[in-house]
Protein backbone atom coordinates (compact mmCIF):
# COMPACT_ATOMS: atom_id res chain seq x y z
CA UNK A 1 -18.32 9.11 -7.89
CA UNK A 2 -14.62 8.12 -8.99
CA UNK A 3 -11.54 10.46 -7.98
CA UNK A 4 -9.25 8.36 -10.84
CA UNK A 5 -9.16 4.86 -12.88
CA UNK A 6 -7.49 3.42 -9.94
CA UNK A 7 -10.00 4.29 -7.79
CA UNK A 8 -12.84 3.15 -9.93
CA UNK A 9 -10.55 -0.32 -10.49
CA UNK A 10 -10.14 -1.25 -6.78
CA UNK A 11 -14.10 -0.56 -5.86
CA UNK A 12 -14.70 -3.10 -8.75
CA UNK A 13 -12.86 -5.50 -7.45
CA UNK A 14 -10.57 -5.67 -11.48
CA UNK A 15 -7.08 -6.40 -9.59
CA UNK A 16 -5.66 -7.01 -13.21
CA UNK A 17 -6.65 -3.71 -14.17
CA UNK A 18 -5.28 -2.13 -10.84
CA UNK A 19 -1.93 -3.63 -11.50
CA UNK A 20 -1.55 -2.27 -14.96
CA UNK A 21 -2.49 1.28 -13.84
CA UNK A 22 0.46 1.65 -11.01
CA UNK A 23 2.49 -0.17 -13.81
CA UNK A 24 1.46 2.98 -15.86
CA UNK A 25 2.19 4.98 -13.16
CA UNK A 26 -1.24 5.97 -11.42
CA UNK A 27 -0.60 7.11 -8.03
CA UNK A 28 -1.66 5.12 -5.75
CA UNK A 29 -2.41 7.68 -2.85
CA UNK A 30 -4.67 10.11 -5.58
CA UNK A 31 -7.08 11.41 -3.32
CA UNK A 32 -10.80 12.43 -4.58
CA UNK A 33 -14.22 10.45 -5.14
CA UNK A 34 -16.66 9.16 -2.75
CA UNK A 35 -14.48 6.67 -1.18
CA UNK A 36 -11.40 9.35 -1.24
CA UNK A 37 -8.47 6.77 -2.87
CA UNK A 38 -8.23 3.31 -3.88
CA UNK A 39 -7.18 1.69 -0.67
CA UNK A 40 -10.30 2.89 0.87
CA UNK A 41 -12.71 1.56 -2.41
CA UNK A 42 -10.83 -1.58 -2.06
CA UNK A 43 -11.56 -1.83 2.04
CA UNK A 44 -14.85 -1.05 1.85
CA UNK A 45 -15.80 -3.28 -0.82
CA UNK A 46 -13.81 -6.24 0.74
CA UNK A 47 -11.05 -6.56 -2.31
CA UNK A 48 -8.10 -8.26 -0.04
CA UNK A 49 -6.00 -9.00 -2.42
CA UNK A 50 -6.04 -4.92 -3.84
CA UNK A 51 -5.75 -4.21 -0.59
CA UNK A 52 -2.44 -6.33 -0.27
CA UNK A 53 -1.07 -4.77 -3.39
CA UNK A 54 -2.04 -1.16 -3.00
CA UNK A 55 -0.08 -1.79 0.22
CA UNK A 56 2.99 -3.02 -1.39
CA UNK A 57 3.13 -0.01 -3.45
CA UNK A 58 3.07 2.33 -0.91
CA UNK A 59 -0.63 3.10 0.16
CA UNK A 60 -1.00 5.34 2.99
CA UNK A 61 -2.96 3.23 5.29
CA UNK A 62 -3.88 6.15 7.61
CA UNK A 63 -5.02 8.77 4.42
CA UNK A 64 -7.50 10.64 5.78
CA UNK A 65 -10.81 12.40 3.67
CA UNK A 66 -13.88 11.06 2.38
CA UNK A 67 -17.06 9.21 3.26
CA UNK A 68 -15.09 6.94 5.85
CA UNK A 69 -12.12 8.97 6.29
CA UNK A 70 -9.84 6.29 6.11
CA UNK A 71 -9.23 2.52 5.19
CA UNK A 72 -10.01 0.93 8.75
CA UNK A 73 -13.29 2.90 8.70
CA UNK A 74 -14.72 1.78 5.69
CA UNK A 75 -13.63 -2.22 6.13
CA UNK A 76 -14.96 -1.86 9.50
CA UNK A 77 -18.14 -0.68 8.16
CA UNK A 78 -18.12 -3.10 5.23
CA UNK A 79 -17.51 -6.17 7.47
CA UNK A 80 -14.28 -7.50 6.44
CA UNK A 81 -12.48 -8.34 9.38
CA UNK A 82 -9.57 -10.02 7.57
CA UNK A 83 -8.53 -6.49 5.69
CA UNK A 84 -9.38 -5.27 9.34
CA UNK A 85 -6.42 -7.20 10.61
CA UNK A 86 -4.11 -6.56 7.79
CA UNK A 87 -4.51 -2.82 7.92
CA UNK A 88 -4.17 -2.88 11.87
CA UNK A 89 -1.25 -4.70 11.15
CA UNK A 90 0.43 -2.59 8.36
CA UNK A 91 0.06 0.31 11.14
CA UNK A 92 -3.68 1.50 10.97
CA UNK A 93 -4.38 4.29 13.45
CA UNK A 94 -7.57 2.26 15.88
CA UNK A 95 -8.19 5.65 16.74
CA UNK A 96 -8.48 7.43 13.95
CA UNK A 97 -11.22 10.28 13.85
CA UNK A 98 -13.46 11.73 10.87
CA UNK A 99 -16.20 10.23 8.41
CA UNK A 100 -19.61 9.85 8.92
CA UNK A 101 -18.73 7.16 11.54
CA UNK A 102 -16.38 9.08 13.56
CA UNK A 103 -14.14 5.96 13.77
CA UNK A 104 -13.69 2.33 12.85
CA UNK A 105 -15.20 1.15 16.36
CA UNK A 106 -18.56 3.33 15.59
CA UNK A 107 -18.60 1.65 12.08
CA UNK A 108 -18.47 -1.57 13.11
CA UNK A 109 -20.84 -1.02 16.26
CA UNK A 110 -23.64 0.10 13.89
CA UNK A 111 -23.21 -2.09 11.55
CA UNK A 112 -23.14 -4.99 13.73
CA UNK A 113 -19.63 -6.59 13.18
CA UNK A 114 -19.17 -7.84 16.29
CA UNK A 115 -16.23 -9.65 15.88
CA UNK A 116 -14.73 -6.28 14.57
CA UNK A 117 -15.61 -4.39 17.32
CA UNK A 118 -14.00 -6.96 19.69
CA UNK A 119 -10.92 -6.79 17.23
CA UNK A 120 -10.76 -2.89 17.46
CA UNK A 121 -10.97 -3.06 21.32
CA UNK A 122 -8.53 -5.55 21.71
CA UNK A 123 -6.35 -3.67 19.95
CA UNK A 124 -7.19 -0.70 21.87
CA UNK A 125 -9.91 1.56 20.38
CA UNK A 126 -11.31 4.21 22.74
CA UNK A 127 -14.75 2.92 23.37
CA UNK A 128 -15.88 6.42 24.25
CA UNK A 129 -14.40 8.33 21.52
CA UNK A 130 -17.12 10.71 20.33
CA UNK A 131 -18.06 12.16 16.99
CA UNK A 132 -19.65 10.90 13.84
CA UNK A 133 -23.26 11.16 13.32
CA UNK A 134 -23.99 8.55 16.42
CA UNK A 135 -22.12 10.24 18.66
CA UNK A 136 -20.49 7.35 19.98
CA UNK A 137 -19.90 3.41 19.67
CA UNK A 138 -22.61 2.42 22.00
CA UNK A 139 -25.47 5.06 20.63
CA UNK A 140 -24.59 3.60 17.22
CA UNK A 141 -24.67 0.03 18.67
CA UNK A 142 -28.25 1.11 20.62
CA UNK A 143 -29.65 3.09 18.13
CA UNK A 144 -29.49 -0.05 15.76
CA UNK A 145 -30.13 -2.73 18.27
CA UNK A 146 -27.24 -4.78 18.22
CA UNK A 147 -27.62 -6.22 21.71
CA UNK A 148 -24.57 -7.91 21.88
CA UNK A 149 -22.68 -5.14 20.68
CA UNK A 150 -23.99 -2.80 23.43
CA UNK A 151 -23.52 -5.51 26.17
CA UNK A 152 -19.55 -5.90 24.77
CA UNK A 153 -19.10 -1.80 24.91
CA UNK A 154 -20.39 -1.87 28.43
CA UNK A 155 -18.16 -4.59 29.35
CA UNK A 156 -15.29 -2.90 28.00
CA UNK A 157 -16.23 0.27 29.70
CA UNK A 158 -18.95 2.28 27.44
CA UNK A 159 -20.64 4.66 29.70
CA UNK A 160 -23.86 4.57 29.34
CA UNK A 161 -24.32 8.55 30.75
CA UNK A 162 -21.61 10.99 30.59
CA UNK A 163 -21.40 13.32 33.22
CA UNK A 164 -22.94 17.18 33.04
């Protein structure tokens, strides 16, 4: 379940016990575990201030493996457009391919977050970026029924049938 302590820490949420394991000298970019490091347990799960910190001591923000492949992936799919914002702003890759989403726009899209998939577009997400086990941000979007969702991704240029 756990790649390392500091993994296991920032998925809990214990930002006390975070700090005192990069004091001890955990790395903080130890890949392995479901959620593939700590800045990733700490996105999904919605931990901002982890997120802040493992950032300060030199998270990669773009680290790629795992569930949600990276950071922006799994607090996209978790719903927590704040550490959204601070990861696009500490240089997140919108773009970014792999997981079981494909991308941070797909995650959101099934998931519903509409105000994160308006985020992720704004900042320039490719709204027909395929891969993932949807296929792409407005089957995820569809296949769910976010309504809302699908009518912003057509808006923004979804299309709805790709050519042969």
């Amino acid at each position: 379940m756990y790649g390392n302590a500091l993994q296991a820490a920032s998925e809990g949420g214990h930002q006390e016990i975070v700090k005192l394991l990069l004091t001890k000298g955990a790395d903080v970019n130890a890949q392995g575990g479901d959620y593939s490091n700590a800045l990733q347990a700490a996105s999904h799960r919605g931990h901002q201030g982890i997120v802040k910190l493992l950032l300060n001591k030199g998270a990669d923000v773009n680290a790629q493996s795992g569930d949600y492949s990276n950071a922006l992936q799994a607090a996209s799919n978790g719903g927590h457009q704040e550490i959204v914002k601070l990861l696009l702003t500490k240089g997140a890759d919108v773009n970014a391919q792999g997981g079981m989403y494909g991308n941070a726009l797909q995650a959101a899209s099934f998931r519903g977050h509409q105000e994160i998939v308006d985020l992720l577009l704004n900042k320039g997400a490719d709204v027909n970026a395929q891969g993932g086990m949807n296929g792409n941000a407005l089957q995820a979007a569809s296949f769910r029924g976010h309504q809302e969702i699908v009518d912003l991704l057509q808006r923004t240029g979804a299309i709805t049938m790709p050519s042969p």
